[in-house]
N, C-alpha and C. Protein backbone atom coordinates (compact mmCIF):
# COMPACT_ATOMS: atom_id res chain seq x y z
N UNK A 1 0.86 -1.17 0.00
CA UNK A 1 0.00 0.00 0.00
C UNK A 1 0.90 1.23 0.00
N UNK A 2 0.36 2.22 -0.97
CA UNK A 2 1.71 3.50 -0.96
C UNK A 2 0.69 4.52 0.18
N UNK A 3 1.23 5.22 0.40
CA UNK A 3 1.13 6.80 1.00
C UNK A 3 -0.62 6.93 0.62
N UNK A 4 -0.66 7.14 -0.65
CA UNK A 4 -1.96 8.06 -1.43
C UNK A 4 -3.13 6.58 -0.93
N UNK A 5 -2.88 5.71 -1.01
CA UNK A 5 -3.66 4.34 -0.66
C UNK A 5 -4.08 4.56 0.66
N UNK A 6 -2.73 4.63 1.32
CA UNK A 6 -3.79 4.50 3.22
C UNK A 6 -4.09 5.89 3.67
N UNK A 7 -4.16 6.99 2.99
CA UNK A 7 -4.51 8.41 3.27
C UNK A 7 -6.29 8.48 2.85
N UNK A 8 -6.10 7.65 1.34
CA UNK A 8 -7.18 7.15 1.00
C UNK A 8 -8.35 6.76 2.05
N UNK A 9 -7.74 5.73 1.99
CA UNK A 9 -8.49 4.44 2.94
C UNK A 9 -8.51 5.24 4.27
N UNK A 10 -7.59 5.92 4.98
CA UNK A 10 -7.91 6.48 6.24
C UNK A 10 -9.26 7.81 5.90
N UNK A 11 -9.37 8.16 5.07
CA UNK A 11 -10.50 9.35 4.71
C UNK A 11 -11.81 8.57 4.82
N UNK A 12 -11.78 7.62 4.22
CA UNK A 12 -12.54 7.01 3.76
C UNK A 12 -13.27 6.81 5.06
N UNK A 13 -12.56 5.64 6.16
CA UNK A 13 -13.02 5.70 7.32
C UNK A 13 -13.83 6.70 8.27
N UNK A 14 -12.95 7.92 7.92
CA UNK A 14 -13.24 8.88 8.99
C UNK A 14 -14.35 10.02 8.43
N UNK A 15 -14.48 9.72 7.13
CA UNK A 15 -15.46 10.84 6.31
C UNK A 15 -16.56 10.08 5.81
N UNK A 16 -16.80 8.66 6.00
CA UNK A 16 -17.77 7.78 5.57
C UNK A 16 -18.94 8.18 6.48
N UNK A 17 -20.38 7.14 6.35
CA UNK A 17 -21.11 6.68 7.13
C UNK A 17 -21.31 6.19 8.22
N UNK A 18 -19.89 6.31 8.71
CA UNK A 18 -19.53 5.78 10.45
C UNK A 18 -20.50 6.41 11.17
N UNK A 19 -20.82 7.54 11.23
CA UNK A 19 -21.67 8.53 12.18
C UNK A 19 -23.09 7.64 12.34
N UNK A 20 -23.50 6.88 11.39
CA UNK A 20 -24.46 6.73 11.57
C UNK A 20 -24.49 5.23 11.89
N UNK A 21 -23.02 4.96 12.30
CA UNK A 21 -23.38 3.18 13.05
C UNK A 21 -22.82 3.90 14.46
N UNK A 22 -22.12 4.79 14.99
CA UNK A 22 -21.41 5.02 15.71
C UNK A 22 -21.62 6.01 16.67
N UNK A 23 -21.91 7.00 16.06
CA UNK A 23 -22.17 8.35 16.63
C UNK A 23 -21.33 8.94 16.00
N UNK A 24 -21.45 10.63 16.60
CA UNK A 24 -20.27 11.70 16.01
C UNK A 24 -19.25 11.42 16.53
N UNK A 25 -17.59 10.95 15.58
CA UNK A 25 -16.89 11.20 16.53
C UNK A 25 -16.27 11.86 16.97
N UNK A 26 -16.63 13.58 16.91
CA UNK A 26 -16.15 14.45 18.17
C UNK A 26 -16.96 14.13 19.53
N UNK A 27 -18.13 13.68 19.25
CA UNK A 27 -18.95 13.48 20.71
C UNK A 27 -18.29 12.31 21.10
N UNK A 28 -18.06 11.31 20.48
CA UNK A 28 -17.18 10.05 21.06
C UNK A 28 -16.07 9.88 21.82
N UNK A 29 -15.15 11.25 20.87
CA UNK A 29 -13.77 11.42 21.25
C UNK A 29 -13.62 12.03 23.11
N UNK A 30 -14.78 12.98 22.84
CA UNK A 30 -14.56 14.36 23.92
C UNK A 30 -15.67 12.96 25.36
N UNK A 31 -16.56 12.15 24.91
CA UNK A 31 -16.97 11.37 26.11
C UNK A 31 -15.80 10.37 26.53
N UNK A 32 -14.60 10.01 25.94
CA UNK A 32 -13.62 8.90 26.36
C UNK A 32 -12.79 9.96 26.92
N UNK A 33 -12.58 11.37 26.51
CA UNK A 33 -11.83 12.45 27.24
C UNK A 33 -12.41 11.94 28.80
N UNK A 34 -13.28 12.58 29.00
CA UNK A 34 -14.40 12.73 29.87
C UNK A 34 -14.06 11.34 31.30
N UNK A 35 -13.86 10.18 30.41
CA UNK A 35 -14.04 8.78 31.09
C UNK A 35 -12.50 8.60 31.78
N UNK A 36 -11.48 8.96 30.45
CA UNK A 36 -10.33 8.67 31.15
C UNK A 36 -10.07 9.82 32.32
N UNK A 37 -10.08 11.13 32.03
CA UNK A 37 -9.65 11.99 33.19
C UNK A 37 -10.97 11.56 34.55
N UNK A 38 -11.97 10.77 34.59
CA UNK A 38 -12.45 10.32 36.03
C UNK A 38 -11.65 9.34 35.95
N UNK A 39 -11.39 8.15 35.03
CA UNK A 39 -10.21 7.10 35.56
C UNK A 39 -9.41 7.61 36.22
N UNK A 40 -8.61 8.31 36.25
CA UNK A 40 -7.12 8.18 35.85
C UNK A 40 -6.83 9.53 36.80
N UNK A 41 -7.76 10.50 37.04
CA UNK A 41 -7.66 11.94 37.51
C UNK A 41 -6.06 13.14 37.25
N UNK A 42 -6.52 12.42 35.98
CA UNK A 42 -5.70 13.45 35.32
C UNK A 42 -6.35 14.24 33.70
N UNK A 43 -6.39 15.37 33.37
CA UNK A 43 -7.48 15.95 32.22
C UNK A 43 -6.64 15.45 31.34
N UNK A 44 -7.76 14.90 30.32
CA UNK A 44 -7.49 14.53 28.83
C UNK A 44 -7.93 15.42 28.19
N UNK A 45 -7.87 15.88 26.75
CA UNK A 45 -8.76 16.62 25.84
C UNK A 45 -9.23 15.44 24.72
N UNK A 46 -9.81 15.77 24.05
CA UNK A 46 -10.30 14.91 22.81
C UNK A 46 -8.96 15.15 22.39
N UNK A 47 -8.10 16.00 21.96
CA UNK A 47 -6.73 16.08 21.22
C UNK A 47 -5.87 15.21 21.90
N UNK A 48 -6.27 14.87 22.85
CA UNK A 48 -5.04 13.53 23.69
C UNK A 48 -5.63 12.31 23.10
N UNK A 49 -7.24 12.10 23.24
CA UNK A 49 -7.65 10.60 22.74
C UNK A 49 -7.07 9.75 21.56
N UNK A 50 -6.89 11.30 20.82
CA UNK A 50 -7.00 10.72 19.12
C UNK A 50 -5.50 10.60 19.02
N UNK A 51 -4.70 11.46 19.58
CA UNK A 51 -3.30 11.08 19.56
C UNK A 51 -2.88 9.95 20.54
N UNK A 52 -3.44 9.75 21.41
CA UNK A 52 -2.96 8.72 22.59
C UNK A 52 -3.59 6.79 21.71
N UNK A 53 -4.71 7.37 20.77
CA UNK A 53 -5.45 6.40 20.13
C UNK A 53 -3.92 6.02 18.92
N UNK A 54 -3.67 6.77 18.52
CA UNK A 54 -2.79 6.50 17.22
C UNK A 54 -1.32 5.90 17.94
N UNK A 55 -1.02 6.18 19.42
CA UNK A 55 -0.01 5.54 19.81
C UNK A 55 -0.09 4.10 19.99
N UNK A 56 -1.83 3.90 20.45
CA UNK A 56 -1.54 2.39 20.46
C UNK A 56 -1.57 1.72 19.09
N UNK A 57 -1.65 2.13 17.99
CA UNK A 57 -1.61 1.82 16.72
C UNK A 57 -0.23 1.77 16.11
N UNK A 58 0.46 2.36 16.67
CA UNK A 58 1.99 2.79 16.53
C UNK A 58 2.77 1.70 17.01
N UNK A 59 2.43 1.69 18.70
CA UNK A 59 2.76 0.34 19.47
C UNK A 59 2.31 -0.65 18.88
N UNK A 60 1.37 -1.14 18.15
CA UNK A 60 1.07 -2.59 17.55
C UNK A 60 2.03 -2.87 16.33
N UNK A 61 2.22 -1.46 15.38
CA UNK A 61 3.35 -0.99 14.43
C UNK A 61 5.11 -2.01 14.57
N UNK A 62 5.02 -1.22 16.10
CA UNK A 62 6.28 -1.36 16.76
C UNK A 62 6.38 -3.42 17.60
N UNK A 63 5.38 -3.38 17.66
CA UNK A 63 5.55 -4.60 18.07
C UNK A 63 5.29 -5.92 16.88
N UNK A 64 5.33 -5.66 15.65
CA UNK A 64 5.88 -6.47 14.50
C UNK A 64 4.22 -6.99 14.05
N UNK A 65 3.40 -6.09 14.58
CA UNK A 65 1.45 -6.42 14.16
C UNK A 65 1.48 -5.33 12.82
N UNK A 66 2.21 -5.06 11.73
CA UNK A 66 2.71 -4.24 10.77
C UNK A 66 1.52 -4.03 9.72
N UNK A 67 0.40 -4.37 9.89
CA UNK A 67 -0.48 -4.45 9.08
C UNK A 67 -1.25 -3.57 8.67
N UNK A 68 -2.04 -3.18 7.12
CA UNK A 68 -2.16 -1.52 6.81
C UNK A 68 -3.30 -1.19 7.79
N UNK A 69 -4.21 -1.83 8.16
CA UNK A 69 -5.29 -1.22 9.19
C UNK A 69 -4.73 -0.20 10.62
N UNK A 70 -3.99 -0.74 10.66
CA UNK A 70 -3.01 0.14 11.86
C UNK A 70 -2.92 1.29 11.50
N UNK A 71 -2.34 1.46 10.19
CA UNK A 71 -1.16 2.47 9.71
C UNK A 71 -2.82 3.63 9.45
N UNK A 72 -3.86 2.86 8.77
CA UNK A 72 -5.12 3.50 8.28
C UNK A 72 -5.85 4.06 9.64
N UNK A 73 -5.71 3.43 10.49
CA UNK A 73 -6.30 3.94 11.57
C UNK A 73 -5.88 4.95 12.69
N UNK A 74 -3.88 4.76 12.32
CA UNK A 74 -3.13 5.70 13.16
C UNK A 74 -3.23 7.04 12.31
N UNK A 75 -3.71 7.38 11.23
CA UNK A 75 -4.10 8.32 10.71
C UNK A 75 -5.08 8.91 10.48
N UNK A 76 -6.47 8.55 10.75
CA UNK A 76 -7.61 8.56 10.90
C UNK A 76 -7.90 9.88 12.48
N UNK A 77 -7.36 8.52 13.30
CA UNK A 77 -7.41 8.92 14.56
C UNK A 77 -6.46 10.32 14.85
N UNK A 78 -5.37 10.64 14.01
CA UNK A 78 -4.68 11.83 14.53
C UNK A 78 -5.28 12.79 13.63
N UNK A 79 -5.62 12.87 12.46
CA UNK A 79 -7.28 13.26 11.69
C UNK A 79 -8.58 13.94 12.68
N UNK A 80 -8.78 12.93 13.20
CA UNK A 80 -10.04 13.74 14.16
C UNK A 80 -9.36 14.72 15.37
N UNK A 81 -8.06 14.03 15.72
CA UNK A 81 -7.47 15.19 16.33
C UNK A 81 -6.89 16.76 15.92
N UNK A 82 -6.36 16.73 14.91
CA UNK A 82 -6.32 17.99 14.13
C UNK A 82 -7.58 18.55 14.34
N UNK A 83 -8.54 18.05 13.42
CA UNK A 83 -10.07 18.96 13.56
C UNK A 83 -10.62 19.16 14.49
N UNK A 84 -10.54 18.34 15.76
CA UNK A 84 -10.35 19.03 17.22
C UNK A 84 -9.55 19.75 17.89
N UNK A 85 -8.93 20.06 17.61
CA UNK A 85 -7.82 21.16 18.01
C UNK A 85 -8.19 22.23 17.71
N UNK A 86 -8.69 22.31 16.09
CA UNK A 86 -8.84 23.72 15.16
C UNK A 86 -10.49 23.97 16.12
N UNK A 87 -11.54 23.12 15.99
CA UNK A 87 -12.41 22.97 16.17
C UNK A 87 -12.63 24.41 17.45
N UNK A 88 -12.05 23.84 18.85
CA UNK A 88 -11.80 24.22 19.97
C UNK A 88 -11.26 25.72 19.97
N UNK A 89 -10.52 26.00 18.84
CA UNK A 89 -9.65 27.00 18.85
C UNK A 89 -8.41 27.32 19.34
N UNK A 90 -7.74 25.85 19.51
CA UNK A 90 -6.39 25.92 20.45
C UNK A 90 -5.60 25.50 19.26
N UNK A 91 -5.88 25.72 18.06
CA UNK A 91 -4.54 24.82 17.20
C UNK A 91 -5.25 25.92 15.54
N UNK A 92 -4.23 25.80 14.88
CA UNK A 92 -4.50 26.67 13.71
C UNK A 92 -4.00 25.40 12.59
N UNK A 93 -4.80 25.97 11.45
CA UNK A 93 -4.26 25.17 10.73
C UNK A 93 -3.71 25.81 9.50
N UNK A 94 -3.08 24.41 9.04
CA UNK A 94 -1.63 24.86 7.94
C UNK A 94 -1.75 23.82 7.18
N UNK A 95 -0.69 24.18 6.06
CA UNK A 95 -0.21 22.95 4.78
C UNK A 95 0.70 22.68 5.32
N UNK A 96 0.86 20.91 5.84
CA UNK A 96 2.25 20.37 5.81
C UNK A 96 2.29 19.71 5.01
N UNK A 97 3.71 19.60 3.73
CA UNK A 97 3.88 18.30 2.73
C UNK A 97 5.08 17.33 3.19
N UNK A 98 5.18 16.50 3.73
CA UNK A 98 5.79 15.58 4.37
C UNK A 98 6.56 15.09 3.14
């Protein structure tokens, strides 16, 4: 799978019909915010979920589970984090070309 394939496929995920098996997921993101900081009593934002979400995708990466759903989903998930960031008003956005 190149670059343009799992950017693809990660859009795809995150801009599809999910909402309507799932819910919104900014409301999803910002209620697991919500769950971990009573776990854990420490504040999460939705911008931690989606990045803290793509680490364990990273870690499965890293632990030789190398498979494109990972890679599609560790991008997805840092995806909804960007647009929560901007969303909120704590993050601006820009062109990065990697």
């Amino acid at each position: 799978m190149d670059r343009k394939e799992c950017l693809d496929a990660a859009k795809q995920c995150v801009c599809s019909d999910r909402n309507q098996q799932y819910g919104s997921p900014a409301v999803n993101i910002k209620k697991i915010a919500e769950l971990w900081t009573t776990y854990k009593g420490v504040e999460f934002s939705p911008k931690d979920v989606g990045v803290m979400m793509a680490l364990l995708k990273i870690a499965r990466i890293s632990s030789g589970q190398s498979k494109d759903d990972n890679y599609i989903d560790a991008c997805g998930y840092l995806s909804l984090s960007c647009e929560l960031e901007t969303e909120d008003g704590t993050g601006t956005t820009s062109t990065i070309i990697i």
